[in-house]
Protein backbone atom coordinates (compact mmCIF):
# COMPACT_ATOMS: atom_id res chain seq x y z
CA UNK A 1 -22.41 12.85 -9.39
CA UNK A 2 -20.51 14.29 -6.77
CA UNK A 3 -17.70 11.30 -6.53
CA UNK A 4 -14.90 10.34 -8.61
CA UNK A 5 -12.91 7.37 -8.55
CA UNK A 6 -9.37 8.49 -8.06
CA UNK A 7 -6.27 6.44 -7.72
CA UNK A 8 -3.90 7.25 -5.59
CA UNK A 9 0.03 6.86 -4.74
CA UNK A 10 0.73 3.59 -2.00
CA UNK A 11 4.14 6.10 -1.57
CA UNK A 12 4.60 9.31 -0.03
CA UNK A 13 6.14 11.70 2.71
CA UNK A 14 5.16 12.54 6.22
CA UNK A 15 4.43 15.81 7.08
CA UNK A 16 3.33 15.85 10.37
CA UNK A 17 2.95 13.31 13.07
CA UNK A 18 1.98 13.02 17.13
CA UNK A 19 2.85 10.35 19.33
CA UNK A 20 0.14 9.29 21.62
CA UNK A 21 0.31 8.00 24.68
CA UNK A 22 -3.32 8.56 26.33
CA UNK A 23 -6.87 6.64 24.11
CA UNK A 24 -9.57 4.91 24.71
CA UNK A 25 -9.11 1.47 26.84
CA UNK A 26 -8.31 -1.21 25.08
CA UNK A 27 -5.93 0.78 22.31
CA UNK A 28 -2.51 0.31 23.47
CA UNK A 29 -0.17 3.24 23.57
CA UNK A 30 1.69 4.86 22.75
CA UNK A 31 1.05 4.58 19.08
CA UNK A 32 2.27 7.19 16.16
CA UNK A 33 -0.77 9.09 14.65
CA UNK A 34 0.67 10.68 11.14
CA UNK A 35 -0.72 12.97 8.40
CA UNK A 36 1.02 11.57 4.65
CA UNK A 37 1.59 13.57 1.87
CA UNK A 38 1.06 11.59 -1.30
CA UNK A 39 3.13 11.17 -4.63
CA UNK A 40 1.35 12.26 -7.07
CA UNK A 41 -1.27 14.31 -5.02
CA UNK A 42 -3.52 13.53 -1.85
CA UNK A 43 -3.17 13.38 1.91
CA UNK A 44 -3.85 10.86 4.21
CA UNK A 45 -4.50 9.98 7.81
CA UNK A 46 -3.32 6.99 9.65
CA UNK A 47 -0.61 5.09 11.95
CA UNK A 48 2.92 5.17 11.65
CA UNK A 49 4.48 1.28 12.48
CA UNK A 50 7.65 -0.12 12.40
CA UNK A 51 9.69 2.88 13.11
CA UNK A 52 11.47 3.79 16.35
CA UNK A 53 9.93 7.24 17.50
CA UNK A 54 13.60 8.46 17.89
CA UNK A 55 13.88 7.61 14.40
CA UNK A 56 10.87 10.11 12.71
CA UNK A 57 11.81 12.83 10.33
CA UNK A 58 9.38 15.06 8.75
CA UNK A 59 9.75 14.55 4.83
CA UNK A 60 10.35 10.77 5.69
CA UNK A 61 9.63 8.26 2.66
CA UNK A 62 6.50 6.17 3.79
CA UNK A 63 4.49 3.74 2.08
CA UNK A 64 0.85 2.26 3.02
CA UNK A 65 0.63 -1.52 4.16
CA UNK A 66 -2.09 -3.50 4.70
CA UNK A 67 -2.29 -5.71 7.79
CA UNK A 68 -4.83 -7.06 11.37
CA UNK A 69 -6.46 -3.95 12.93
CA UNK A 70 -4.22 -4.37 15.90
CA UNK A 71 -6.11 -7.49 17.08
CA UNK A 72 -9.79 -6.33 16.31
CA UNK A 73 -12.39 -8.70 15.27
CA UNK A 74 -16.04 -8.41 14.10
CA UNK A 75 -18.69 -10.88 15.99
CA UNK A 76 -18.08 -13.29 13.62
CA UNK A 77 -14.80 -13.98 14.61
CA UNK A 78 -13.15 -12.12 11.09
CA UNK A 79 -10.31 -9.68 11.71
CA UNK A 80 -10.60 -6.28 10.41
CA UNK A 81 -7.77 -5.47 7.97
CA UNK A 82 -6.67 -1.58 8.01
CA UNK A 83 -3.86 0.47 6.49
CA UNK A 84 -0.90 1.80 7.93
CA UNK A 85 2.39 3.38 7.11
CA UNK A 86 5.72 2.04 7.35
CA UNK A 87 9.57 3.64 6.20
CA UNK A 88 10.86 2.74 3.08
C-alpha cells in the first residue's frame, strides 16, 4: 500500500551534473553522470549523451531516450535497454 503508480515528464532540466573520467573496468570514460529535474515534478538520475561537455549548462532542456546499455548483454545474448538524457 505503500506504492503509487505515478507518471512522469520524458522532459526536463538539468540541475547538476559530473563528468567522470575514473569507473569500474570495462565502463568507458569519461561519461556525463547528471541529476534531471522533471516537468511537472520528480528528479532523476542518469547519463547525459550526445552533448559536447563544453557544451553543458545547468537549466539545460533534456529529455529521456531509450537505447543499448552501452554494449551490455545478459547470458542469453539480449541487450539491456536503459535510459539516458539527451538536449533538446
Amino acid at each position: 500500500d505503500c506504492f503509487v503508480e505515478l507518471k512522469l515528464a520524458n522532459t526536463g532540466k538539468l540541475y547538476s551534473y559530473s563528468i567522470v573520467h575514473r569507473s569500474f573496468p570495462g565502463v568507458d570514460v569519461p561519461y556525463v553522470s547528471a541529476i534531471v529535474d522533471l516537468d511537472g515534478g520528480g528528479t532523476v538520475k542518469g547519463n547525459l549523451v550526445d552533448v559536447d561537455p563544453q557544451n553543458i549548462t545547468f537549466d539545460m532542456k533534456v529529455k529521456i531516450i531509450f537505447k543499448d546499455a552501452l554494449g551490455r548483454k545478459d547470458k542469453d545474448g539480449n541487450s539491456y535497454i536503459s535510459f539516458f538524457f539527451a538536449p533538446i
